[in-house]
C-alpha atoms as a PDB file:
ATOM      1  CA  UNK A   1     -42.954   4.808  60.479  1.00  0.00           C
ATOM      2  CA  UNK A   2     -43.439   8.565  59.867  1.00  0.00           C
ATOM      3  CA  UNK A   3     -41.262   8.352  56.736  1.00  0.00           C
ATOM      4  CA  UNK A   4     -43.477   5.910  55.826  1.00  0.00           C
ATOM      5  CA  UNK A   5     -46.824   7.789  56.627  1.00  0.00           C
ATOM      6  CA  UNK A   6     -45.593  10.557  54.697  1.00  0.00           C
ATOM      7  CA  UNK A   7     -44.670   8.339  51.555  1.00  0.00           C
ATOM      8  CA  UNK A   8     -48.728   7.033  51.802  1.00  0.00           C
ATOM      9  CA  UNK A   9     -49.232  10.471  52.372  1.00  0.00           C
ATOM     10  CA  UNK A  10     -47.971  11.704  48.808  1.00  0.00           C
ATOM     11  CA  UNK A  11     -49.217   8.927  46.776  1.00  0.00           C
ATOM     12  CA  UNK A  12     -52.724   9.668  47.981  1.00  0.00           C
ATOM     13  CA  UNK A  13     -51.873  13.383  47.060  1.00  0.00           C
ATOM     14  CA  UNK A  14     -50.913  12.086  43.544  1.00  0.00           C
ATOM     15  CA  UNK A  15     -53.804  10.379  43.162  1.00  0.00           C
ATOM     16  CA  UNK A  16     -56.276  13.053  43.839  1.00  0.00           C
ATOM     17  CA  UNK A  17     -54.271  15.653  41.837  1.00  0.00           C
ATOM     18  CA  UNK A  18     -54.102  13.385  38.806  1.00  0.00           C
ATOM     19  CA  UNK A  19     -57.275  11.810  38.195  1.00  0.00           C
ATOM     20  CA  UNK A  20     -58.434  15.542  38.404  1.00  0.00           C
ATOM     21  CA  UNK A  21     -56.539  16.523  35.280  1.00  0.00           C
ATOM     22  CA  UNK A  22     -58.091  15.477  32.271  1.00  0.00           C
ATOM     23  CA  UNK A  23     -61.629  15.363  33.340  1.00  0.00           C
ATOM     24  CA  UNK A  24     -62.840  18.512  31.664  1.00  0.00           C
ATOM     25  CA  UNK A  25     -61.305  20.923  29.291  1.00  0.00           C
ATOM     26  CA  UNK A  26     -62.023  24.495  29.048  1.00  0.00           C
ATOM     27  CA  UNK A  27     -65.228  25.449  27.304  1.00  0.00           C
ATOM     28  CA  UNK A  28     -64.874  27.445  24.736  1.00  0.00           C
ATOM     29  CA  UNK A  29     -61.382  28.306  24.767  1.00  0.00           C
ATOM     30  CA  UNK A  30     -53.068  38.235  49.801  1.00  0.00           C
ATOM     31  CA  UNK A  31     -50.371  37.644  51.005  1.00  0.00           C
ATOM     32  CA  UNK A  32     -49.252  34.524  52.637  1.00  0.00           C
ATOM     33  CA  UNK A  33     -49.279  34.000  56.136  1.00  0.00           C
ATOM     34  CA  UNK A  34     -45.969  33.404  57.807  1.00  0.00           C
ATOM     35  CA  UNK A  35     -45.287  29.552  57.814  1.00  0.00           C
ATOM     36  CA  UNK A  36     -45.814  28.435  61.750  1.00  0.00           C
ATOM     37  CA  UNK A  37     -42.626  27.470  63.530  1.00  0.00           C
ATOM     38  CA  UNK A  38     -41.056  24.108  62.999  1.00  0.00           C
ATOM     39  CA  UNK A  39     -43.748  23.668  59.814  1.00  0.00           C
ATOM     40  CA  UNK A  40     -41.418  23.591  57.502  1.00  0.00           C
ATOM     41  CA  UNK A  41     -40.097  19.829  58.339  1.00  0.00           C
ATOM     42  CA  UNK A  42     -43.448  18.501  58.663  1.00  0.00           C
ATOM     43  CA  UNK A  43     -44.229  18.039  55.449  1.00  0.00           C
ATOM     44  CA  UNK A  44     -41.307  16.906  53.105  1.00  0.00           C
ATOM     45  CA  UNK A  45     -43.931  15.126  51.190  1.00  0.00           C
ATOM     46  CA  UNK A  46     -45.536  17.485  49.748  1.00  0.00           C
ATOM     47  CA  UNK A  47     -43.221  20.012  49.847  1.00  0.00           C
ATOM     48  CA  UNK A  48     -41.446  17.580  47.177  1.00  0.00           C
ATOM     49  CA  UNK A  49     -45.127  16.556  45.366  1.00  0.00           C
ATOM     50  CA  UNK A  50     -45.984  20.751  44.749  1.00  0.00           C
ATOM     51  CA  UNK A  51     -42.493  22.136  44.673  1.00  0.00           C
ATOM     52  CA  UNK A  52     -41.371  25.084  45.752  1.00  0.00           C
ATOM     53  CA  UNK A  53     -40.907  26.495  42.641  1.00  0.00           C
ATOM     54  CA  UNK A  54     -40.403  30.604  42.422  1.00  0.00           C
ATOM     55  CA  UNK A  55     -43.319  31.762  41.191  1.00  0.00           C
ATOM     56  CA  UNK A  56     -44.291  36.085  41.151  1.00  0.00           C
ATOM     57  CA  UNK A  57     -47.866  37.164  42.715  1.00  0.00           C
ATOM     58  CA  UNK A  58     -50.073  39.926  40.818  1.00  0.00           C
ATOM     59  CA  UNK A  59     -48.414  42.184  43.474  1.00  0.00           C
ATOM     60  CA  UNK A  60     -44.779  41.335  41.328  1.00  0.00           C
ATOM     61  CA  UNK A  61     -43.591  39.504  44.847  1.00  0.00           C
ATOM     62  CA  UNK A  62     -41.582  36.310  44.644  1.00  0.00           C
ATOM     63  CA  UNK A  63     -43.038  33.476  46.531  1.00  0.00           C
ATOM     64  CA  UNK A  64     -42.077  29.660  46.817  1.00  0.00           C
ATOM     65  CA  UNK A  65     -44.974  27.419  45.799  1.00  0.00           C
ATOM     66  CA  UNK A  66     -45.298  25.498  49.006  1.00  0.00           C
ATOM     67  CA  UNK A  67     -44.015  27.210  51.396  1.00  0.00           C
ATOM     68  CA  UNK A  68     -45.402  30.483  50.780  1.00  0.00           C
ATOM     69  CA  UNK A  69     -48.512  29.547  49.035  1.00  0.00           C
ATOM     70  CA  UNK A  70     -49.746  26.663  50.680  1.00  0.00           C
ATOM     71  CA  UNK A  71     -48.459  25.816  53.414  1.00  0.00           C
ATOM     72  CA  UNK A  72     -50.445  25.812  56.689  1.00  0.00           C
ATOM     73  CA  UNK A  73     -53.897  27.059  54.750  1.00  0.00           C
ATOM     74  CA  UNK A  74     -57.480  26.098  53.509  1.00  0.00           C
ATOM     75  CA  UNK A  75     -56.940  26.937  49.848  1.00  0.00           C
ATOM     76  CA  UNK A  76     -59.457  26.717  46.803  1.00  0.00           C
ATOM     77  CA  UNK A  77     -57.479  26.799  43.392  1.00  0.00           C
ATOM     78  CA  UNK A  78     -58.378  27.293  39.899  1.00  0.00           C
ATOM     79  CA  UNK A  79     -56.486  27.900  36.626  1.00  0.00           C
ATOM     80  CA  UNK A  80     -57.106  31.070  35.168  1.00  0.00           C
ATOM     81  CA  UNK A  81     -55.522  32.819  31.670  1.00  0.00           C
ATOM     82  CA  UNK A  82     -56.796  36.256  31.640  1.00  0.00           C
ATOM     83  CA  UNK A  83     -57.421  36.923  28.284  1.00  0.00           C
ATOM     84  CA  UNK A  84     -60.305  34.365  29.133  1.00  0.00           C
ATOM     85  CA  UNK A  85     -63.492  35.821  28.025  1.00  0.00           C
ATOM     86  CA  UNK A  86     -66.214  33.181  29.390  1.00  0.00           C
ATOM     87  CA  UNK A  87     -65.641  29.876  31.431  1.00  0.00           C
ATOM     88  CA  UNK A  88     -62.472  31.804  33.322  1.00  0.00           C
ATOM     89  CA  UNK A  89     -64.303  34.890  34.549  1.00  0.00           C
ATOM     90  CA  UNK A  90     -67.658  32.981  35.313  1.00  0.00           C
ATOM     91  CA  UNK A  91     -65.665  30.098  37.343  1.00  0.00           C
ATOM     92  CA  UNK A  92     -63.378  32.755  39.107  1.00  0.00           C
ATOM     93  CA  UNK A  93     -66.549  34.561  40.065  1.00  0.00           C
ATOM     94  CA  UNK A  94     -67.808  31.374  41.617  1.00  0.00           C
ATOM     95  CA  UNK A  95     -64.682  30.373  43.094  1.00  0.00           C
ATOM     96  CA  UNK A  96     -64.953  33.855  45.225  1.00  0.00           C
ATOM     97  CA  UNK A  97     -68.771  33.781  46.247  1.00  0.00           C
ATOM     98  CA  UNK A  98     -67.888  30.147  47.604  1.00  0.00           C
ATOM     99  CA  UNK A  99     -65.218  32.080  49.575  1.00  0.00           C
ATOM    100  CA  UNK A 100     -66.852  34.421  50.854  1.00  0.00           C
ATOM    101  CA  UNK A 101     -70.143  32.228  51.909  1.00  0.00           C
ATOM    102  CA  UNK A 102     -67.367  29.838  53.889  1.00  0.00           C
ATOM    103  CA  UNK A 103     -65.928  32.973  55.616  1.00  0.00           C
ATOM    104  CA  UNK A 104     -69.412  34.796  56.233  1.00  0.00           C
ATOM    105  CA  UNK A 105     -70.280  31.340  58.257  1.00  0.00           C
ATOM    106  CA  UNK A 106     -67.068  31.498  59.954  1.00  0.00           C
ATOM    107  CA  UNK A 107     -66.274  28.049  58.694  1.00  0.00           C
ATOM    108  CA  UNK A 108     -62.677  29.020  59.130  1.00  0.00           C
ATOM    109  CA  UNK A 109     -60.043  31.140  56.881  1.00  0.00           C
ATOM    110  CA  UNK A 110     -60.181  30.057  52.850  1.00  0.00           C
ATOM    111  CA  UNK A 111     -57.055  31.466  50.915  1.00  0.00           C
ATOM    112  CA  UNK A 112     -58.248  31.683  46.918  1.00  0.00           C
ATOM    113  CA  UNK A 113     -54.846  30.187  44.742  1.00  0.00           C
ATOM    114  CA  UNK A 114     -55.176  31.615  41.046  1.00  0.00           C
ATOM    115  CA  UNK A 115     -52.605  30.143  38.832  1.00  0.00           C
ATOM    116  CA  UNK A 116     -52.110  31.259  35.196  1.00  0.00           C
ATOM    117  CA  UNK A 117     -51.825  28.921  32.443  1.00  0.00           C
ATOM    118  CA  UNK A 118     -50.356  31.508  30.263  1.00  0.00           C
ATOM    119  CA  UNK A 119     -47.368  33.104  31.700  1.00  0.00           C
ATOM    120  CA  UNK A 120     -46.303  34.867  28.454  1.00  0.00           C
ATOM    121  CA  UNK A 121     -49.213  36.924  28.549  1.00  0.00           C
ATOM    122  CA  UNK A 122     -49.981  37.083  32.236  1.00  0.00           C
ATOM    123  CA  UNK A 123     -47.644  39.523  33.571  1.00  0.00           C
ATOM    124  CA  UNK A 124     -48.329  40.194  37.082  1.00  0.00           C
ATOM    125  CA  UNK A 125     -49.851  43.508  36.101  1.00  0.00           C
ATOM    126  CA  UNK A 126     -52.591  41.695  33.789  1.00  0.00           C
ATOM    127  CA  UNK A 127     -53.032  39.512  36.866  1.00  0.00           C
ATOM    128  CA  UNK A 128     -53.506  42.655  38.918  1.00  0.00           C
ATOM    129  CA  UNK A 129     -55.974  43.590  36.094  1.00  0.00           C
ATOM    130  CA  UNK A 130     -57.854  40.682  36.195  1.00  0.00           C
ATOM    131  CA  UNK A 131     -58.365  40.977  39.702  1.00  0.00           C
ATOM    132  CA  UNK A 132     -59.779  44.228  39.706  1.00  0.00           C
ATOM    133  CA  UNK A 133     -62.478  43.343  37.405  1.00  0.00           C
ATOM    134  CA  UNK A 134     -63.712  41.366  40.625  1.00  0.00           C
ATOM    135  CA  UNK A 135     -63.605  43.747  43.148  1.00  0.00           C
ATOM    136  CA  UNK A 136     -61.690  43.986  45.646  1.00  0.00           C
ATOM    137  CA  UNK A 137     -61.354  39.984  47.625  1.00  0.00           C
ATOM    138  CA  UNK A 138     -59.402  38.970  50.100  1.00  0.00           C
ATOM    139  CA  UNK A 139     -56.591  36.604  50.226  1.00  0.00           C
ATOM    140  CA  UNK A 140     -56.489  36.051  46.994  1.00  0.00           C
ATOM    141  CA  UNK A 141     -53.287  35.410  45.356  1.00  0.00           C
ATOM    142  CA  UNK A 142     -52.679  35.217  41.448  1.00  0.00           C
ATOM    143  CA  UNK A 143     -49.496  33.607  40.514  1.00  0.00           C
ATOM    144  CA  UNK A 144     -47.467  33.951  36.953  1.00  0.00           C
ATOM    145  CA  UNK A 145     -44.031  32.916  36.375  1.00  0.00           C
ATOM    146  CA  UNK A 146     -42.130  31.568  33.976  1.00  0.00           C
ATOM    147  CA  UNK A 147     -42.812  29.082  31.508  1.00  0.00           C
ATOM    148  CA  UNK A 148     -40.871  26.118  32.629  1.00  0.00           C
ATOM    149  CA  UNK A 149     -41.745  27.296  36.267  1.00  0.00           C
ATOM    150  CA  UNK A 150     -45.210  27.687  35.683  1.00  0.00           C
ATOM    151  CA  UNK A 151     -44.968  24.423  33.510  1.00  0.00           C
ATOM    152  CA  UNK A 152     -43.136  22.248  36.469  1.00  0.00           C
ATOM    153  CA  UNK A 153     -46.024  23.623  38.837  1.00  0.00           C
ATOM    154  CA  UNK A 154     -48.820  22.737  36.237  1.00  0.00           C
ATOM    155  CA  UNK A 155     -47.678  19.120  35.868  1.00  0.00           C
ATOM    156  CA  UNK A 156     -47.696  18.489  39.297  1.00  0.00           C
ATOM    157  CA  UNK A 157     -51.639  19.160  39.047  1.00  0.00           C
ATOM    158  CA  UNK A 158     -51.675  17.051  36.037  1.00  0.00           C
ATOM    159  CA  UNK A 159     -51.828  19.830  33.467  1.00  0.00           C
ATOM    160  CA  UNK A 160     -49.595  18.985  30.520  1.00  0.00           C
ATOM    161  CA  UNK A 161     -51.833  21.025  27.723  1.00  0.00           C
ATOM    162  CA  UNK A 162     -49.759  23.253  25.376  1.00  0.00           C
ATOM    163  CA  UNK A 163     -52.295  25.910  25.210  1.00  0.00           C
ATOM    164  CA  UNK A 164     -54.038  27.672  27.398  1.00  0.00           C
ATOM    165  CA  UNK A 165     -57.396  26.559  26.745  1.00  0.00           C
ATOM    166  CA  UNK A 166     -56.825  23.094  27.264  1.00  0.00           C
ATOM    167  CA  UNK A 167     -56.373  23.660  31.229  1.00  0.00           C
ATOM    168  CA  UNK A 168     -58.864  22.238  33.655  1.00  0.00           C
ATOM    169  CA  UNK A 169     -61.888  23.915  34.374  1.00  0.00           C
ATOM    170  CA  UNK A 170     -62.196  21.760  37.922  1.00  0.00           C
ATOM    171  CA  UNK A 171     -61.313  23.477  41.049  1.00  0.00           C
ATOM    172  CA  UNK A 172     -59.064  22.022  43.734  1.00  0.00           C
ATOM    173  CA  UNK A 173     -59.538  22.798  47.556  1.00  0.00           C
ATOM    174  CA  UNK A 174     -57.313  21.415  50.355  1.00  0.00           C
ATOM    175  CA  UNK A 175     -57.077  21.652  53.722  1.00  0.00           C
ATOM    176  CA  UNK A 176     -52.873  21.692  53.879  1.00  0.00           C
ATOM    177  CA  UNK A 177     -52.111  20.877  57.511  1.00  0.00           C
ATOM    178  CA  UNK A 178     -54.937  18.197  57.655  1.00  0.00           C
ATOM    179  CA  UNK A 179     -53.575  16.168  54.112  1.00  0.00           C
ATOM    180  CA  UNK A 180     -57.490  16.276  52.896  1.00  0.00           C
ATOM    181  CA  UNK A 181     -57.865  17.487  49.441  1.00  0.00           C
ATOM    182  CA  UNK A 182     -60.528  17.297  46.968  1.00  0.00           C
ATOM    183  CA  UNK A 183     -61.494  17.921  43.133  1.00  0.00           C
ATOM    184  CA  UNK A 184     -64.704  20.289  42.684  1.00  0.00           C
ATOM    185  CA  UNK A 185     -66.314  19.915  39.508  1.00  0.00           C
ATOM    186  CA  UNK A 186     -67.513  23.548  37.460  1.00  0.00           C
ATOM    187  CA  UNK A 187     -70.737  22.327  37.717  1.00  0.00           C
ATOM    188  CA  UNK A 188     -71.045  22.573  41.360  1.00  0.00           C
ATOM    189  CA  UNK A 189     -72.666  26.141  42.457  1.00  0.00           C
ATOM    190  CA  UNK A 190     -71.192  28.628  44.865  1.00  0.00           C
ATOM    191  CA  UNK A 191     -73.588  27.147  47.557  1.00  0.00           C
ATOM    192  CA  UNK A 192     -72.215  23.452  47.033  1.00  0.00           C
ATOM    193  CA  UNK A 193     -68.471  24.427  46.876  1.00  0.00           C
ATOM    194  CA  UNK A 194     -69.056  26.514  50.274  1.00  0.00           C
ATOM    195  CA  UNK A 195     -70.490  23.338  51.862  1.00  0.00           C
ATOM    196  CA  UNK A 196     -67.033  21.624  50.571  1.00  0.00           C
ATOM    197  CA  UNK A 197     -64.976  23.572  52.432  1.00  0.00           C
ATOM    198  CA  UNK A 198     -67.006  23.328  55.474  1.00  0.00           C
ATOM    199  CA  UNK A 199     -66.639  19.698  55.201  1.00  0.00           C
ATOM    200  CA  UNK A 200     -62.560  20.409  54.888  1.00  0.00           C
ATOM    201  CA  UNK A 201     -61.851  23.115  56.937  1.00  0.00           C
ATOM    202  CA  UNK A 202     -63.191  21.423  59.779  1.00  0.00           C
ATOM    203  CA  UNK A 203     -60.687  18.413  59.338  1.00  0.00           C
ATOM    204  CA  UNK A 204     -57.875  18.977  61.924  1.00  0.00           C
ATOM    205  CA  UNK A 205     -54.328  18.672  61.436  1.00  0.00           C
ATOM    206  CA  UNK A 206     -53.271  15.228  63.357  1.00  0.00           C
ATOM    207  CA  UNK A 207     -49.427  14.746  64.917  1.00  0.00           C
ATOM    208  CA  UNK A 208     -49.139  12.290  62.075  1.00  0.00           C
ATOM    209  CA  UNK A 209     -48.767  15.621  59.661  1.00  0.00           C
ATOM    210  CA  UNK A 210     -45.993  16.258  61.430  1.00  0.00           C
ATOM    211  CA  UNK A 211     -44.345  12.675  62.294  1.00  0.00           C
ATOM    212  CA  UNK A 212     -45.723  12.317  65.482  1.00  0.00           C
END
């Protein structure tokens, strides 16, 4: 039965993640906690949906996708390339007000998930650079990689574009150890993403996220 829950589990996951992808194009163009103990078995679904494919941070740290990224979190992602000169710095900038209006009303930790679209230009110090233009923010981790690494992660969020400006311009948030994820559209304001992750930090993780 748990096998089976967790099968459900990652075809729901799919579903979500995919019908996100080609919804809108783009216009015009931290450090991870320590996984909790015994985690790491609880979720073979979607440890094997995401991957844990090496990715580096803007810090130049190697991190596994999952397991080091999103496992056990609240996390709001976007898709970033930073050489980006309108929708990525405006949706970035709303991405971290959100953030910061869900921490301020101590709705519960958020994590911010930046992943580049173009990892032959987005070394980890033009990450780092991109960052800075935003102040300093916390928990907020910008990955690069690879192509085929960044590719493999990409798909898995339903991003097969060849160039960088035909990513997404939606936002994903999930709540990891509760299995509730959701697609935020760019046209949502800081106010209305905030109330989003109210609504999914609040879920609670259930034994079933763990086979029980």
């Amino acid at each position: 039965m748990a096998t089976t829950n967790r099968a459900r589990a990652a075809v729901c996951l799919a579903g979500v993640l995919f019908a996100s992808a080609p919804a809108l194009a783009h216009d015009g163009h931290a450090h991870p906690a320590p996984a909790a103990a015994g985690a790491p078995q609880c979720f073979e679904a979607e440890r094997s949906y995401f991957t844990n494919t090496p990715l580096v941070t803007q810090e130049g740290r190697a991190v596994r996708f999952f397991d080091d990224v999103l496992l056990g979190r609240n996390v709001l992602i976007n898709f970033i390339f930073t050489q980006c000169k309108d929708a990525c710095p405006l949706l970035t900038t709303k991405m971290i007000l959100a953030a910061e209006q869900a921490r301020s009303a101590q709705e519960g930790p958020v994590s911010l998930v930046s992943i580049s679209v173009d990892p032959v230009n987005d070394t980890p110090e033009a990450l780092a650079q991109f960052a800075r233009k935003h102040g300093p923010v916390d928990d907020w981790t910008l990955l690069t990689g690879t192509s085929a690494d960044i590719a493999q992660v990409l798909r898995r969020f339903g991003q097969n574009g060849t160039e960088p400006t035909d990513h997404t311009t939606l936002m994903l948030a999930g709540n990891v150890n509760a299995r509730r994820w959701m697609k935020i559209p760019p046209t949502d304001g800081p106010d209305a993403v905030a109330l989003r992750l109210k609504q999914l930090t609040s879920a609670q993780a259930t034994g079933a996220a763990c086979g029980g």
